[in-house]
Protein backbone atom coordinates (compact mmCIF):
# COMPACT_ATOMS: atom_id res chain seq x y z
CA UNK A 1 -47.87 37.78 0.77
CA UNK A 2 -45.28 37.84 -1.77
CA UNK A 3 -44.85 40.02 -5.24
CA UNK A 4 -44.58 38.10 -8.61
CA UNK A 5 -44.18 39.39 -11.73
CA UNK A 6 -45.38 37.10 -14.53
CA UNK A 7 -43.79 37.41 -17.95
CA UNK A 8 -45.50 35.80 -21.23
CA UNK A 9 -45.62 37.33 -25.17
CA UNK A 10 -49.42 36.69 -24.54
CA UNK A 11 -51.20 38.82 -21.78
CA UNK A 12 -54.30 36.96 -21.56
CA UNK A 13 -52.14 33.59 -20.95
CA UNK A 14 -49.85 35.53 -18.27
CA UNK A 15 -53.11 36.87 -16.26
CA UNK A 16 -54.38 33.05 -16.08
CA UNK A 17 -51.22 31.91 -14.77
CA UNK A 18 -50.89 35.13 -12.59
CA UNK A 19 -54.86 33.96 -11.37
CA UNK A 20 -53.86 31.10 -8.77
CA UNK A 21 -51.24 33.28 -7.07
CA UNK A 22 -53.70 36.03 -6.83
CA UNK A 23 -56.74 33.91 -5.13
CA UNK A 24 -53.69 32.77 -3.03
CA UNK A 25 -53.31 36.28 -1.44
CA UNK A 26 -50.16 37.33 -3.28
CA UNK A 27 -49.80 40.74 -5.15
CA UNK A 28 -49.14 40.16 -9.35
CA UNK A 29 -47.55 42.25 -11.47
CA UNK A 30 -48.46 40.97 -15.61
CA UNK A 31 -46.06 42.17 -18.05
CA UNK A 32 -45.98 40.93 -22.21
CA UNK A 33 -43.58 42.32 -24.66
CA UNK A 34 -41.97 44.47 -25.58
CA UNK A 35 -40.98 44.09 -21.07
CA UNK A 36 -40.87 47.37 -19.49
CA UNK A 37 -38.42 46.51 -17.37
CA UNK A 38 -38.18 49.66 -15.11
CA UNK A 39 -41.78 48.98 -14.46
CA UNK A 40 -40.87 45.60 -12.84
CA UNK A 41 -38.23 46.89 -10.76
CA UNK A 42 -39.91 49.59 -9.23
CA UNK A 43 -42.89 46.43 -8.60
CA UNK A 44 -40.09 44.79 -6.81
CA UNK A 45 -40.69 41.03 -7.36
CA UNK A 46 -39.70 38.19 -5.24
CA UNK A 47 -40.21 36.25 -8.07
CA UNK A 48 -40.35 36.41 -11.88
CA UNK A 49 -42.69 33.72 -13.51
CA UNK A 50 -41.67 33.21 -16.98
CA UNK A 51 -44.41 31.32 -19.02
CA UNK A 52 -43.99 29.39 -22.23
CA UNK A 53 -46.11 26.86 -24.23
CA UNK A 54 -45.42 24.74 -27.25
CA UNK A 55 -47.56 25.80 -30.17
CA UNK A 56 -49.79 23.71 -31.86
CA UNK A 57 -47.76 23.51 -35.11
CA UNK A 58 -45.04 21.82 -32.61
CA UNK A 59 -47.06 19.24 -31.53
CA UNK A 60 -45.33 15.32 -31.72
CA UNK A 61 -41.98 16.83 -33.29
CA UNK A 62 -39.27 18.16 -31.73
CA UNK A 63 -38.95 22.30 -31.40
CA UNK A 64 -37.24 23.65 -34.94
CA UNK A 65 -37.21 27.12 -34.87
CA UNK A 66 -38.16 28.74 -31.01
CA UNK A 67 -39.62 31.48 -32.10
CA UNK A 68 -42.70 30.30 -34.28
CA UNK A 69 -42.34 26.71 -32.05
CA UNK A 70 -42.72 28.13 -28.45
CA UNK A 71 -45.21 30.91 -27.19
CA UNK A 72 -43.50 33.02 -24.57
CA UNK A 73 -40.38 32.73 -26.42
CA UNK A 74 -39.84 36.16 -27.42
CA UNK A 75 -40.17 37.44 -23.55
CA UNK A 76 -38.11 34.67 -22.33
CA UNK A 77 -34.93 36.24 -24.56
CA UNK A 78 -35.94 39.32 -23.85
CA UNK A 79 -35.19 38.44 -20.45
CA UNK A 80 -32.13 36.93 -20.86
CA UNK A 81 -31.05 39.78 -22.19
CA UNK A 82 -31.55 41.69 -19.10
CA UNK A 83 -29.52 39.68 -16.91
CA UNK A 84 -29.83 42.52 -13.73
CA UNK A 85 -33.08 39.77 -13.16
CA UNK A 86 -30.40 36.74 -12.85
CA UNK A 87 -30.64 38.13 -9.10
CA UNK A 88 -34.28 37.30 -8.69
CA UNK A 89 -35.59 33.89 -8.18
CA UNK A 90 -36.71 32.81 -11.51
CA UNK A 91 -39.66 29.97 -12.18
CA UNK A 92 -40.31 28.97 -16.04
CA UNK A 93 -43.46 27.32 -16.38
CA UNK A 94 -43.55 25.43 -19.26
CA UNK A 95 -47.01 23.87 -21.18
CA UNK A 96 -46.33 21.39 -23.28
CA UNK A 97 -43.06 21.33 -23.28
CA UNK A 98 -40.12 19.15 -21.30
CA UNK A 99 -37.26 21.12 -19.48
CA UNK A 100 -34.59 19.88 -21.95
CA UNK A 101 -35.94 21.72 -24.98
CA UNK A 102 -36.05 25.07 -23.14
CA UNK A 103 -33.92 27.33 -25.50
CA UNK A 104 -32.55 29.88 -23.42
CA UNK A 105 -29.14 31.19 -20.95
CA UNK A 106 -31.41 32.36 -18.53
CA UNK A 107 -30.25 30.89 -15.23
CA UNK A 108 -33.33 30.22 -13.47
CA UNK A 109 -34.18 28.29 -10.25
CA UNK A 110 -37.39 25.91 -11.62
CA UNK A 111 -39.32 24.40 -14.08
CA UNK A 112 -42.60 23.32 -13.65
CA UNK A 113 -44.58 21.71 -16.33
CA UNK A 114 -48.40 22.32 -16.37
CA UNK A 115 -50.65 20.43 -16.55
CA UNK A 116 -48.41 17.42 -14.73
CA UNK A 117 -46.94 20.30 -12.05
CA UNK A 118 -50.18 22.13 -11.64
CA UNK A 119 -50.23 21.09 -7.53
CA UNK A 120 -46.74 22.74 -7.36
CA UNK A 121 -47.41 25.84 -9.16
CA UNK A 122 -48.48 27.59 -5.99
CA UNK A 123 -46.19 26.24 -3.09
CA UNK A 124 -42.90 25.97 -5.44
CA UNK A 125 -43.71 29.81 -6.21
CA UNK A 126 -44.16 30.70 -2.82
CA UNK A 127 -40.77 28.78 -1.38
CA UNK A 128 -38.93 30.63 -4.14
CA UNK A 129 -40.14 33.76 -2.91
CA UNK A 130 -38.35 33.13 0.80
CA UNK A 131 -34.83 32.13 -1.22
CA UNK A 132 -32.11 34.33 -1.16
CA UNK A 133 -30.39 33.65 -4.83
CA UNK A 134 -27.41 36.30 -4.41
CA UNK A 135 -26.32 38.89 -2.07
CA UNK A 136 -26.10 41.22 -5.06
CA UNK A 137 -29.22 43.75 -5.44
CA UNK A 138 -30.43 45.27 -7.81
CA UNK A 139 -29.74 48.86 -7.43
CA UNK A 140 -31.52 52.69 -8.24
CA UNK A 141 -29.63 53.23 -10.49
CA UNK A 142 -29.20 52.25 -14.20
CA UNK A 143 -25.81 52.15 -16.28
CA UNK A 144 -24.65 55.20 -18.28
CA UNK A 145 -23.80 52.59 -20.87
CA UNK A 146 -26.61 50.47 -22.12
CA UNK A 147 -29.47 51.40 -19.87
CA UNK A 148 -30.09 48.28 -17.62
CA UNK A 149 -30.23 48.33 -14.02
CA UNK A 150 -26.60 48.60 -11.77
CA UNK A 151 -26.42 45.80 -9.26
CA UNK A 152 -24.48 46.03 -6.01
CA UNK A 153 -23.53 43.75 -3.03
CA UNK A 154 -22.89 45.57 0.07
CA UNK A 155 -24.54 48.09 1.80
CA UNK A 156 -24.16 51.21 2.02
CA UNK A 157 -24.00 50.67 -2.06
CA UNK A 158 -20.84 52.40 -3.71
CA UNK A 159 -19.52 50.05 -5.73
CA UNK A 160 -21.78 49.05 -9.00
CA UNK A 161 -21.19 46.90 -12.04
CA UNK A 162 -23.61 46.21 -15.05
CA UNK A 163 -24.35 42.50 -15.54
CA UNK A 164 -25.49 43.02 -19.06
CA UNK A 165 -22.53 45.30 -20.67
CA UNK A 166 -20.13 44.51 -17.86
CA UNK A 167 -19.36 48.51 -16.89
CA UNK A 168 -18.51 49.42 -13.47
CA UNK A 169 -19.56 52.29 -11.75
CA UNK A 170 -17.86 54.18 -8.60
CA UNK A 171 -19.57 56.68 -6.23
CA UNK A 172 -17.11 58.99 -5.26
CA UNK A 173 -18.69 61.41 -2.56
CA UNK A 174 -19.02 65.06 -3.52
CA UNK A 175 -17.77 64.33 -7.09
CA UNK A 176 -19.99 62.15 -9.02
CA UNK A 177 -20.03 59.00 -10.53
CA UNK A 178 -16.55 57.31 -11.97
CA UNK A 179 -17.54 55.16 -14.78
CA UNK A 180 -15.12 52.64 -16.56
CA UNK A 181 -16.55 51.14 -19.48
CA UNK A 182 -15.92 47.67 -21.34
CA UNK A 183 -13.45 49.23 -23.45
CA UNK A 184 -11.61 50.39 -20.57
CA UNK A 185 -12.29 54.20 -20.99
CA UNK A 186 -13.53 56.17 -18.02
CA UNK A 187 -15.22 59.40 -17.31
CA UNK A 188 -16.76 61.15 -14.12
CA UNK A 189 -20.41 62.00 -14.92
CA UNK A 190 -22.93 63.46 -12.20
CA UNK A 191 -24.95 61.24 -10.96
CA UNK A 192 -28.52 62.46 -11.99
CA UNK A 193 -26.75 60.67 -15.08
CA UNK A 194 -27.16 57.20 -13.73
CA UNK A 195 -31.13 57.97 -12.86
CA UNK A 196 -34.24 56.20 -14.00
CA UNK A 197 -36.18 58.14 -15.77
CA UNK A 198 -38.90 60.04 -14.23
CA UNK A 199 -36.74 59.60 -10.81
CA UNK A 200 -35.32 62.40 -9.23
CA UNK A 201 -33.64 59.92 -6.43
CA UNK A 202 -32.16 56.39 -6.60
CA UNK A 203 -34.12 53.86 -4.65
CA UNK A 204 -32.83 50.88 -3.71
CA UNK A 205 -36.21 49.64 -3.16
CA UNK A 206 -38.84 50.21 -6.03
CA UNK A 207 -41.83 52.06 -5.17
CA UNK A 208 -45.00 49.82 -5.33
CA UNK A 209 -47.02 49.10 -8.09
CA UNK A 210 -51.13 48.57 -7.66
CA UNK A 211 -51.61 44.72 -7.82
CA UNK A 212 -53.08 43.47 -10.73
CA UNK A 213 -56.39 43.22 -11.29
């Protein structure tokens, strides 16, 4: 059983897509804008399932203006602006649409196009969950900076660096927390300063959320 978060501006679209991977035995987490995205790191996907459709508007021209063209486009940049998920495997499954007009940074792994990919929607989702995509991690804590999730690569985790406003982050034991920022200023803050809130202690793996329903 794997853990997939599905992402879509729409949440009645992202619970049917998160349906087949539910009767499949896997645990769902559906999220719509504005993305909480603490709430889908302490979920801990395996996968993130980004889902996008052209509107009806769009239909037999090519895509103008993303945001009134494509639904799911608004979650899809607001994911690419969190680029801590770049360490998850990423799926974007697309309705209507062909992978060349996907307007987005977002380095994902696949693009499946429903209804042609339908078959694949299932298996592709579950070998995705069994990649490895980086040895970097996404850590417990978040940056002192902008607010997004610290990453990390080896264990035991002292070393961080933000992927989103490029600040890195130092543990120093029995000191705190030496923070240089993109404008090459540091300070030492505690490090109850680089916790989630509502956490008391990092965790390098999230808590689990109930599976969707």
């Amino acid at each position: 059983m794997a853990k997939i978060a599905v992402l879509d501006d729409v949440r009645s679209f992202a619970q049917m897509l998160a349906g087949p991977l539910v009767e499949a035995g896997h645990e769902t987490f559906v999220e719509t804008i504005p993305v909480d995205f603490e709430r889908i790191v302490r979920f801990g996907p395996q996968v993130i399932v980004l889902g996008i459709r052209r509107q009806d508007r769009a239909r037999g021209r090519a895509i103008e203006d993303p945001e009134r063209d494509i639904l799911g486009y608004r979650a899809m940049l607001e994911v690419e602006n969190y680029p801590a998920f770049s360490t998850i495997p990423i799926l974007i499954l697309g309705s209507g649409l062909d992978e060349h007009e996907i307007p987005t940074r977002i380095r994902y792994d696949l693009f499946l196009s429903l209804p042609r990919d339908s078959d694949l929607y299932v298996p592709r989702v579950e070998e995705l969950s069994r990649r490895v995509k980086t040895r970097r991690r996404i850590s417990g804590y978040i940056c002192p900076n902008c607010g997004s999730r610290l990453t990390y690569s080896l264990t035991p985790a002292k070393d961080f660096f933000c992927p989103r406003c490029h600040t890195v982050v130092a543990l120093i034991e029995g000191e705190g927390a030496l923070v240089r920022y993109p404008n090459e200023k540091q300070e030492l803050l505690p490090v109850e300063r680089l916790l989630p809130p509502n956490m008391e202690t990092p965790a390098e793996t999230p808590p689990e959320t109930p599976r969707e329903r």
